[in-house]
Protein backbone atom coordinates (compact mmCIF):
# COMPACT_ATOMS: atom_id res chain seq x y z
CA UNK A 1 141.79 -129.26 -137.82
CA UNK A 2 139.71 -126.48 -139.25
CA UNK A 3 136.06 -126.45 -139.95
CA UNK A 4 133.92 -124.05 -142.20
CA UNK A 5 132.33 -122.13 -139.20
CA UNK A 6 132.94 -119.65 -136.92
CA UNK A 7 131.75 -118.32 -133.36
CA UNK A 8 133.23 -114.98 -133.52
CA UNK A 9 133.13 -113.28 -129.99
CA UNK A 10 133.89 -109.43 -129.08
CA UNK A 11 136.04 -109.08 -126.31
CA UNK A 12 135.18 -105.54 -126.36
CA UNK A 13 131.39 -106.43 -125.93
CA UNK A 14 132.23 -108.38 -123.46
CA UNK A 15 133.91 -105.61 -121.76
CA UNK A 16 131.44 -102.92 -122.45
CA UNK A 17 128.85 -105.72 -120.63
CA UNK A 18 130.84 -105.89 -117.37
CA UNK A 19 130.70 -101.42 -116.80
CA UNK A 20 127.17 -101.89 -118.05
CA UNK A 21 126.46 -104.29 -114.87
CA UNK A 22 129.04 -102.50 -112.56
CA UNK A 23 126.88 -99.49 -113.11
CA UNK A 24 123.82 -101.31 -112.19
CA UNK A 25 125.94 -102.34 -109.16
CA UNK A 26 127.81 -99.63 -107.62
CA UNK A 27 129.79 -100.71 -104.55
CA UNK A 28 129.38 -104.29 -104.70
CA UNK A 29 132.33 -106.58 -105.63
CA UNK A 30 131.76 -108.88 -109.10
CA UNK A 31 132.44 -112.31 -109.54
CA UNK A 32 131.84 -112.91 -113.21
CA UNK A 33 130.41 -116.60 -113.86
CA UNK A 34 132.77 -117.97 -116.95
CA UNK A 35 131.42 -121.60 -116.17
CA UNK A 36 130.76 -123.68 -119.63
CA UNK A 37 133.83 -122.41 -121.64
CA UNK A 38 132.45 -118.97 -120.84
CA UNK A 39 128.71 -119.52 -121.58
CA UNK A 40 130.46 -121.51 -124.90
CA UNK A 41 132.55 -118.13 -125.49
CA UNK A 42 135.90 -119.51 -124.82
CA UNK A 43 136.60 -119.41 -120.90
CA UNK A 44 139.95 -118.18 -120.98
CA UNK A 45 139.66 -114.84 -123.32
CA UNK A 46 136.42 -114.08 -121.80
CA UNK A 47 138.08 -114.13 -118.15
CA UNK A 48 141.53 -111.73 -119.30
CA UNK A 49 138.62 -109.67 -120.59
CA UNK A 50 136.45 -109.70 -117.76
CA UNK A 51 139.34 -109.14 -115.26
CA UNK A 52 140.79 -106.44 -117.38
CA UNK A 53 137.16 -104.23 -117.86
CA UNK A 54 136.96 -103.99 -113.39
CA UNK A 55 135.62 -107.77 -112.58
CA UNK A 56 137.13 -108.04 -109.17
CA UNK A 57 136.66 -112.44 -109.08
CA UNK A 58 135.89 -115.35 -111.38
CA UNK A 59 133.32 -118.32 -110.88
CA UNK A 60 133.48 -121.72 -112.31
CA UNK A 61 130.66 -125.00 -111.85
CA UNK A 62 134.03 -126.91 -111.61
CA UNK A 63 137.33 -127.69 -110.14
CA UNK A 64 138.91 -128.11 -113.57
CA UNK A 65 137.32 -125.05 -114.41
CA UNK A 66 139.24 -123.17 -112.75
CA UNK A 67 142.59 -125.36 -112.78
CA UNK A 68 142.00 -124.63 -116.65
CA UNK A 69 142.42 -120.44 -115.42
CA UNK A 70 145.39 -120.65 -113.93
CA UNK A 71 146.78 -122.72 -115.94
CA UNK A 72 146.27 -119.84 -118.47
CA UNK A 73 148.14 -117.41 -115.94
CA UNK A 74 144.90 -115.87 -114.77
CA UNK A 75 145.60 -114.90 -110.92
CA UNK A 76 142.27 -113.31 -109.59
CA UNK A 77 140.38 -115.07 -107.04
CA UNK A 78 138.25 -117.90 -108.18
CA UNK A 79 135.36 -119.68 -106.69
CA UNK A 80 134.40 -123.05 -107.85
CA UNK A 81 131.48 -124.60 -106.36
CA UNK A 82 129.97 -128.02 -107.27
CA UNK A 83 132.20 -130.42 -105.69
CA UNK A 84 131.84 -134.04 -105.15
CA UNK A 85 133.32 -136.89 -103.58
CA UNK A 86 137.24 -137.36 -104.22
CA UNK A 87 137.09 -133.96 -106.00
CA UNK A 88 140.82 -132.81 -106.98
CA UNK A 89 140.53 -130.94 -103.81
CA UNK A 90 144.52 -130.60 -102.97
CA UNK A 91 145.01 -129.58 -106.57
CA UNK A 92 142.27 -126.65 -105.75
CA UNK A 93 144.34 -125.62 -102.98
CA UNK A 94 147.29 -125.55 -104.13
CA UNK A 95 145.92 -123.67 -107.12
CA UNK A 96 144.60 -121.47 -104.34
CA UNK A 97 141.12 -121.78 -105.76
CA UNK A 98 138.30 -121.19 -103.28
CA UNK A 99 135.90 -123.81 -102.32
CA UNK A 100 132.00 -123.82 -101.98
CA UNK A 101 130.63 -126.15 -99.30
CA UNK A 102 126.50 -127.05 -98.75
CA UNK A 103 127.21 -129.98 -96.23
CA UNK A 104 129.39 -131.01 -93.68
CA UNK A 105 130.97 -134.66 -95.10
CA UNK A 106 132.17 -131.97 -98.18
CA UNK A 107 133.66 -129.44 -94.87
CA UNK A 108 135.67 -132.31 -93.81
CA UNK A 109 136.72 -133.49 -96.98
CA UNK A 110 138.29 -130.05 -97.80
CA UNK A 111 139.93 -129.99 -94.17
CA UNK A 112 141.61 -133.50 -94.93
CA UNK A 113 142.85 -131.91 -97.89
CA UNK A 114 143.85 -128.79 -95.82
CA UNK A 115 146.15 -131.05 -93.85
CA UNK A 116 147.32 -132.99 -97.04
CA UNK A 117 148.80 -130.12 -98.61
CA UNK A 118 149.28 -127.40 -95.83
CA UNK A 119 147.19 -125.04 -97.17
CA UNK A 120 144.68 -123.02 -96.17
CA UNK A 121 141.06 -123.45 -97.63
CA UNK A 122 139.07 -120.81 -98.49
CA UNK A 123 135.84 -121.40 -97.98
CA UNK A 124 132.15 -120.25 -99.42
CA UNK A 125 129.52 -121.73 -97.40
CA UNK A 126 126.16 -121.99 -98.89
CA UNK A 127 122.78 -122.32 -98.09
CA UNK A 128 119.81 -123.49 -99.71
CA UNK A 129 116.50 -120.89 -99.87
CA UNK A 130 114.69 -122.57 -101.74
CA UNK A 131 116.45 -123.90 -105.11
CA UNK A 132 116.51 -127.17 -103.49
CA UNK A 133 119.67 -127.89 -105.41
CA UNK A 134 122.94 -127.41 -103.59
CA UNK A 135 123.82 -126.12 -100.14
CA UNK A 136 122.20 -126.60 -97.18
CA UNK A 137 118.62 -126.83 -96.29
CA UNK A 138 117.73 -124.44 -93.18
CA UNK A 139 117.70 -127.69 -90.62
CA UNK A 140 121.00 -128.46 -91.75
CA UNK A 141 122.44 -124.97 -92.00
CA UNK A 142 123.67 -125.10 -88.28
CA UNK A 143 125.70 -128.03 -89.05
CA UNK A 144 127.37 -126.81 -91.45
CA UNK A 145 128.14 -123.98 -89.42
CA UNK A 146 129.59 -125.75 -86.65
CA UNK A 147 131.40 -128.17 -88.38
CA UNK A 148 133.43 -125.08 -90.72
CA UNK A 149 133.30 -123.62 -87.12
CA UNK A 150 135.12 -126.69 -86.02
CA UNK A 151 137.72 -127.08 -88.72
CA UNK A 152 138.06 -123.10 -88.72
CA UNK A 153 139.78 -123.69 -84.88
CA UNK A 154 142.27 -126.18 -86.15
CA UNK A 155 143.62 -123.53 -88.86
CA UNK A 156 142.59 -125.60 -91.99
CA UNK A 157 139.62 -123.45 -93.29
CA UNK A 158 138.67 -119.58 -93.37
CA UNK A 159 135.48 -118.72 -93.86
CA UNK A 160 135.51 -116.39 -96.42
CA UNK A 161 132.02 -116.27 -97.92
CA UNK A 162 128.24 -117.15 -97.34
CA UNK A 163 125.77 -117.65 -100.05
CA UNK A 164 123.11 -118.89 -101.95
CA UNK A 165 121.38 -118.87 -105.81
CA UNK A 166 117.76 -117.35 -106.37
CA UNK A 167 115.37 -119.87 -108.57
CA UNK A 168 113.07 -117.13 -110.11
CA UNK A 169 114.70 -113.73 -110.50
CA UNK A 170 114.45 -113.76 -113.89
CA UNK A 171 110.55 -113.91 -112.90
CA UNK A 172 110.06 -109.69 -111.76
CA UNK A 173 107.74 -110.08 -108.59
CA UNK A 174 107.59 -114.34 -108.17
CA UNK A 175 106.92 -114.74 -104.53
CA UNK A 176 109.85 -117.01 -103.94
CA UNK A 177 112.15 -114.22 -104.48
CA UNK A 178 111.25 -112.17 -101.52
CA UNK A 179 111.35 -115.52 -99.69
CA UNK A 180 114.08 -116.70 -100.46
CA UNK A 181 115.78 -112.85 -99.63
CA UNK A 182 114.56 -113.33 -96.60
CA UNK A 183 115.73 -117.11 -95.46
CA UNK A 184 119.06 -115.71 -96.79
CA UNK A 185 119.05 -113.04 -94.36
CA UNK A 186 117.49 -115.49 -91.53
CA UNK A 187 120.90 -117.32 -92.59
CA UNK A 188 123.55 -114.15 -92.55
CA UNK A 189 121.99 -113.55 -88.91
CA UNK A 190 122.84 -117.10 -87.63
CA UNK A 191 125.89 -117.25 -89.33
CA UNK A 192 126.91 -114.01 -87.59
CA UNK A 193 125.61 -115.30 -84.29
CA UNK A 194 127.90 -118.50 -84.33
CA UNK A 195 130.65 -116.46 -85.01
CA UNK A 196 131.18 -116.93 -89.14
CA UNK A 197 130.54 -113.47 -90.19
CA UNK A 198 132.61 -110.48 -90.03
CA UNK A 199 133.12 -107.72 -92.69
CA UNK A 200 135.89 -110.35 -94.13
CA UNK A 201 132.76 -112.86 -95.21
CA UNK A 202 131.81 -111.48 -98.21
CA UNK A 203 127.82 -111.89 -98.77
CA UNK A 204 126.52 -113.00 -101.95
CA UNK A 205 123.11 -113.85 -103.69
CA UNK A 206 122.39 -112.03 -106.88
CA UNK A 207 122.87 -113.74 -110.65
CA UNK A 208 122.64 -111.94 -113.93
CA UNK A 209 119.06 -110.97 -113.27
CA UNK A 210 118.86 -110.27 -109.52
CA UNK A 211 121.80 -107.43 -110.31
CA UNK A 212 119.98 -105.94 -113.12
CA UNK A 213 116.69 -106.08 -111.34
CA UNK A 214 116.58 -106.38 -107.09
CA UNK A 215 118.97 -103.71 -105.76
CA UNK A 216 118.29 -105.33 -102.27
CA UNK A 217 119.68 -108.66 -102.94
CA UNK A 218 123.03 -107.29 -104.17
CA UNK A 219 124.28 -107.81 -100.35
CA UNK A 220 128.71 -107.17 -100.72
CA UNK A 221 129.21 -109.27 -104.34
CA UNK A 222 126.86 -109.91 -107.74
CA UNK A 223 127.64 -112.80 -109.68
CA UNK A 224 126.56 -111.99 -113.34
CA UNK A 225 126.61 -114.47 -116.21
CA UNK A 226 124.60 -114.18 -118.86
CA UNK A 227 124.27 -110.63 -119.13
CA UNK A 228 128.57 -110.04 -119.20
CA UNK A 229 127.97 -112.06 -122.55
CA UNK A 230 125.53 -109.46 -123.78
CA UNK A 231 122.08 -111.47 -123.13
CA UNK A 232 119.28 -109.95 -120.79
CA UNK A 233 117.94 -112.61 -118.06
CA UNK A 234 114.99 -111.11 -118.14
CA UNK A 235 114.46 -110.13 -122.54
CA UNK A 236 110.69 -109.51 -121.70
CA UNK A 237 111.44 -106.25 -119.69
CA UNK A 238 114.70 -104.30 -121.06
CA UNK A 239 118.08 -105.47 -123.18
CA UNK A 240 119.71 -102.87 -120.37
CA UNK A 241 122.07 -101.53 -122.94
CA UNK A 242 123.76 -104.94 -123.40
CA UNK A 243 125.75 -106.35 -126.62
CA UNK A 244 125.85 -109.43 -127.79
CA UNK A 245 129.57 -110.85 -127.97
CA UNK A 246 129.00 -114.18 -130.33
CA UNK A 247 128.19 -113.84 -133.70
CA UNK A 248 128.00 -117.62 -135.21
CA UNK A 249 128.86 -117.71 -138.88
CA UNK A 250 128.99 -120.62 -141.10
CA UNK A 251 130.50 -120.50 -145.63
CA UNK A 252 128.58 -121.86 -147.69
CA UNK A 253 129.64 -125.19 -149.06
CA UNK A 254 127.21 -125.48 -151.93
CA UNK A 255 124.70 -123.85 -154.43
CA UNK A 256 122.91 -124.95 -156.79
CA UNK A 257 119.59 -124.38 -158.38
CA UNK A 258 116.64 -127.16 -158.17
CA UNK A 259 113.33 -127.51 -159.53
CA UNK A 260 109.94 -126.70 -158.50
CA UNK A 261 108.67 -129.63 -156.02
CA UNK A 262 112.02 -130.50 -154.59
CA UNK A 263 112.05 -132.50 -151.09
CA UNK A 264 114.40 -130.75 -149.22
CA UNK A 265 116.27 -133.16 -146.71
CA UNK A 266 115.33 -135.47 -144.44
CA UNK A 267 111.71 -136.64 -144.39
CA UNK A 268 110.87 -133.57 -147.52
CA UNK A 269 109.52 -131.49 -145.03
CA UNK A 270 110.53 -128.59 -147.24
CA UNK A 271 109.16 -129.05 -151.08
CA UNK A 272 110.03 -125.98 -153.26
CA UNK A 273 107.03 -124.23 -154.93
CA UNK A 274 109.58 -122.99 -157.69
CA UNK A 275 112.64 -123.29 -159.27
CA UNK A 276 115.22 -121.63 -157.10
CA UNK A 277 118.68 -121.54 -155.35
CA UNK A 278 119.31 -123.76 -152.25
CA UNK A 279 122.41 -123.64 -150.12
CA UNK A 280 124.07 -125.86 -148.00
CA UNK A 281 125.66 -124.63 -144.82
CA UNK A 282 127.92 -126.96 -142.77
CA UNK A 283 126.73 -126.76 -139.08
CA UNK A 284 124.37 -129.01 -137.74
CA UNK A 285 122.79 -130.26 -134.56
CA UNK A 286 126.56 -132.23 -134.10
CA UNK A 287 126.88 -128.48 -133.80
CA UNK A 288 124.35 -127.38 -131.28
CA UNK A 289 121.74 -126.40 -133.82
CA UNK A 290 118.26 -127.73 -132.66
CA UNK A 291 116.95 -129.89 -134.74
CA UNK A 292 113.82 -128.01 -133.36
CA UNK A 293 114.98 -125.06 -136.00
CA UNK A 294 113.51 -126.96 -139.19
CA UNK A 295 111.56 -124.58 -141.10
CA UNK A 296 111.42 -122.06 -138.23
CA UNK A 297 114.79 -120.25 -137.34
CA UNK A 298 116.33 -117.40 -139.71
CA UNK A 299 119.93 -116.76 -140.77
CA UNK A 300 121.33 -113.95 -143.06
CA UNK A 301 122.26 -115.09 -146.11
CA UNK A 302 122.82 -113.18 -149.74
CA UNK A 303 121.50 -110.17 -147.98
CA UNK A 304 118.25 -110.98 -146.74
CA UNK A 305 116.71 -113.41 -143.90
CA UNK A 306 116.43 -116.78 -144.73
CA UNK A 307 114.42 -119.76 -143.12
CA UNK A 308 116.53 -122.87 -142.16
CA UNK A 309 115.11 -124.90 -145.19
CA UNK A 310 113.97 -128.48 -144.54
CA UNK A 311 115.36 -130.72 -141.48
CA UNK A 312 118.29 -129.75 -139.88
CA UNK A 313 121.13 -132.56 -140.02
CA UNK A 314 124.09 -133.49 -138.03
CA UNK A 315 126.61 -131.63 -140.14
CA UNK A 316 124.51 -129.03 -142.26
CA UNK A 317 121.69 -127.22 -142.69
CA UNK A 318 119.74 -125.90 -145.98
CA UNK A 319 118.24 -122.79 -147.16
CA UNK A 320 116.39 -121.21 -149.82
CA UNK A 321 117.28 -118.08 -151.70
CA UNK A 322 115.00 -117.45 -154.08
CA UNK A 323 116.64 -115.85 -157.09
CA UNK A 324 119.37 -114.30 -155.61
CA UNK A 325 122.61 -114.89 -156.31
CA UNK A 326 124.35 -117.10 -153.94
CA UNK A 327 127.95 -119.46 -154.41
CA UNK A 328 129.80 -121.55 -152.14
CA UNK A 329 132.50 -119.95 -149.84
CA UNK A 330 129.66 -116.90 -149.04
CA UNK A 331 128.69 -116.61 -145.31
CA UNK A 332 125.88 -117.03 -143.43
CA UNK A 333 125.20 -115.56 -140.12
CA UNK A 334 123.21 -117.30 -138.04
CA UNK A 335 123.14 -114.97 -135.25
CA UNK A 336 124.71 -111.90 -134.16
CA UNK A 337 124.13 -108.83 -132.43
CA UNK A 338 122.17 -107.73 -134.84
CA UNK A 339 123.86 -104.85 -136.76
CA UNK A 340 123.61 -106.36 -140.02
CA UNK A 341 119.87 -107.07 -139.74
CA UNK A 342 120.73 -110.64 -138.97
CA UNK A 343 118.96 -112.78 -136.12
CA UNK A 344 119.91 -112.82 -132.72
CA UNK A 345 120.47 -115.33 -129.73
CA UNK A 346 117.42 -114.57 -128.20
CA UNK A 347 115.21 -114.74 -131.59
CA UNK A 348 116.65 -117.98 -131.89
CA UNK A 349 115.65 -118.89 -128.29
CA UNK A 350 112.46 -117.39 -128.64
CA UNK A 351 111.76 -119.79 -131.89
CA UNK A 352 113.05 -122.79 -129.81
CA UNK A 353 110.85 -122.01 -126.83
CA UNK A 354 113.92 -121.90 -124.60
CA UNK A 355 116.39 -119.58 -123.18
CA UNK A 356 119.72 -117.90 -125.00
CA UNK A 357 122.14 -119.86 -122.39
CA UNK A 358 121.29 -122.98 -123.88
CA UNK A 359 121.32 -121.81 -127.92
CA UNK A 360 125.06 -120.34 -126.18
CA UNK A 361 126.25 -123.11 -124.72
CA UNK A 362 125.29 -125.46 -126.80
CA UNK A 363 127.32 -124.66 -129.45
CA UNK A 364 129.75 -127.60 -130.22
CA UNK A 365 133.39 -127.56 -130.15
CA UNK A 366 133.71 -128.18 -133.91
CA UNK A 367 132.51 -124.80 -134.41
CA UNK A 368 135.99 -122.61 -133.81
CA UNK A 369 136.05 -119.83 -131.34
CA UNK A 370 137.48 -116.74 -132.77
CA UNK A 371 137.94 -113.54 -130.49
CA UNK A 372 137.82 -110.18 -132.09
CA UNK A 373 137.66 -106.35 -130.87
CA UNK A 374 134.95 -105.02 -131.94
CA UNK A 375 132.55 -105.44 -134.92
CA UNK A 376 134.02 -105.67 -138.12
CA UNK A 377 134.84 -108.19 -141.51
CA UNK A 378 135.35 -111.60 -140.78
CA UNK A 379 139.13 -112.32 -139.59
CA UNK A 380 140.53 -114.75 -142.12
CA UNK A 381 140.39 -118.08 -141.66
C-alpha cells in the first residue's frame, strides 16, 4: 500500500550526527538510543547507520525492540531496559540482548530465565537519582545489589553495567543535575564496595544533552538520542553543528481556485479575504500532525512558506497560495533541514509549544519511510 507522503531520512546525516557527538565525547563508549522506530526514523536503517559511522552499542525502551535488530542481522550489543512482568525474557537471552534491572523481583525474574535457557544474563543495574521513574530509589539500591550479588554467585547474571537517566539536562544549570551527579556517584561507590564494580561495569548517565553539555557526567558510555537524529536537546543554546535527517514531504492532491470569503474546513476558521488558490495536502493528524497546527505551522509550498490553512483533519491539511501557480502531484515540505528555506522540526515544535521528539515520533506509519544519502530530488515513488 502506498500513500502520497514521504518521511525522507539521510543516513548520511545521521552519520555525520554520531562523529559530531563522538567529538563532543572523546573516550567514552556510545550507545545510540534507536527506541521508537528510531525517534520515528525507521529503527533498523538508522542502527546499520549508526553502527557503521563508530557507535560502539544500541539502546531500545523494549524487548521487541531489540528482537526487531537482530532479526535484521544487526550484531552489536544491545541494551533494552523497561521490562515488566512475564517479559520475553528467554527470547532476550537467547538473542543475547542485555537486560536493565531497577528492582530485585525483575533480578530474579531474569535469573529464572538464566536457568531456563542456559544463558548468561547480562545485566545493567540502575538506580534512581531523582527521575522517580525506573530503577531503584537509594533505600532500595542495596537490595538490588545484593540480590544481582546473589544470583551473580550462582553463574546466571554478570553485572555488566550501572546506571541511571538525568530529568533536567536539557535545563543548563537546574540544581537537580548536580544532584543527581552526585547520588549517582554515592551509588558507583556502594556498588564498588559490595563488590559490583570493576573496570568491566561500564558506567553510564549522560542522554543527548548531558553529552553535548556536562563533560563530568559522561562517566565510561553516553547514550545520545535525539541529537544522532540531527535535533539539539537543548535548541535555546547551540544546534552544535547537527543535521536534521527527516525531511517530511507530502503531493499535492488538489488545486483549485475559490472565492473571496471561503470557510476553509472544519469549523471556517480560515475565510479567504480574496479569490485565490487553495491546496489540499494528504497528511493529517491520523498522521501525527497536531491538530494544534491550524492556522499556525508553515510548510513550503510553490516556492514560498505557507500557513497550514484552516483546521487540520485526519487525512489532509489545506493551504493558501495566493496567486501562484500550484497543481496537484507538486510537493510540499513540511519540514526539513532547512536548505530549501523550508521549516524545520524544531519551528514546528516551537509553534506547538512542545519538543521535536514528539513532532518526530509522532509521525504515523501511513506516512512511508524512505532512506536516502544525502540531500537531493525526491527518490521516485
Amino acid at each position: 500500500m502506498s500513500y502520497p507522503t514521504q518521511a525522507r531520512v539521510d543516513l548520511a546525516a545521521i552519520r555525520h550526527n554520531v562523529a559530531v557527538v563522538r567529538e563532543r565525547a572523546p573516550g567514552a563508549e556510545m550507545m545510540v538510543a534507536v527506541k521508537a522506530d528510531g525517534y520515528g526514523h525507521g529503527m533498523v536503517p538508522c542502527a546499520e547507520a549508526c553502527l557503521s559511522a563508530g557507535a560502539d552499542r544500541l539502546g531500545t525502551a523494549f524487548i521487541e525492540e531489540a528482537l526487531v535488530l537482530r532479526a535484521a542481522g544487526v550484531e552489536a550489543p544491545i541494551l533494552s531496559w523497561i521490562i515488566g512482568p512475564d517479559d520475553r525474557l528467554a527470547d532476550a537471552l537467547d538473542a543475547e540482548v542485555e537486560l536493565s534491572a531497577g528492582a530485585a523481583w525483575l533480578v530474579d525474574d531474569i535469573a529464572k530465565a538464566a536457568r531456563q535457557t542456559g544463558r548468561v544474563a547480562r545485566l545493567h543495574l540502575k538506580v534512581d537519582t531523582g527521575t522517580s521513574r525506573g530503577g531503584a530509589s537509594a533505600a532500595d539500591w542495596g537490595d538490588l545489589l545484593d540480590r544481582a550479588l546473589a544470583v551473580r554467585a550462582e553463574g546466571l547474571v554478570e553485572i555488566v553495567g550501572l546506571w541511571s537517566h538525568l530529568a533536567c539536562a536539557d535545563m543548563p544549570g537546574h540544581p537537580s543535575i548536580e544532584a543527581q551527579i552526585a547520588r549517582f556517584d554515592e551509588a558507583l561507590a556502594m556498588a564498588e564496595r559490595a563488590g559490583a564494580g570493576g573496570s568491566h561495569v561500564v558506567r553510564h548517565l549522560s542522554n543527548s544533552a548531558a553529552t553535548l553539555t556536562i563533560p563530568r557526567a559522561r562517566y565510561d558510555m553516553v547514550r545520545p538520542g535525539i541529537a544522532i537524529y540531527g535535533l539539539s536537546p537543548v535548541p535555546e543554546i547551540d544546534d552544535f553543528g547537527l543535521r536534521p535527517a527527516m525531511t517530511l514531504a507530502a503531493t499535492v492532491t488538489l488545486a483549485k481556485r475559490v472565492p473571496a470569503g471561503s470557510g476553509v474546513s472544519y469549523g471556517h476558521v480560515y475565510v479567504t479575504e480574496r479569490e485565490t488558490t487553495l491546496g489540499v495536502v494528504p497528511i493529517g493528524y491520523a498522521d501525527g500532525i497536531s491538530r494544534r497546527a491550524t492556522n499556525l505551522c508553515e510548510v513550503l509550498a510553490a516556492g514560498r512558506r505557507r500557513k497550514v490553512t484552516g483546521r487540520v483533519c485526519m487525512d489532509q491539511l489545506m493551504i493558501d497560495v495566493g496567486d501562484d501557480p500550484l497543481s496537484a502531484g507538486d510537493e510540499v515540505i513540511l519540514f526539513g533541514p532547512g536548505d530549501q528555506g523550508e521549516p524545520t522540526v524544531q519551528e514546528w515544535a516551537d509553534h506547538l509549544e512542545t519538543i521535536s521528539y514528539e513532532v518526530l515520533t509522532g509521525i504515523g506509519s501511513r506516512v512511508r519511510r524512505v532512506h536516502t544519502e544525502g540531500s537531493g530530488p525526491a527518490p521516485a515513488r
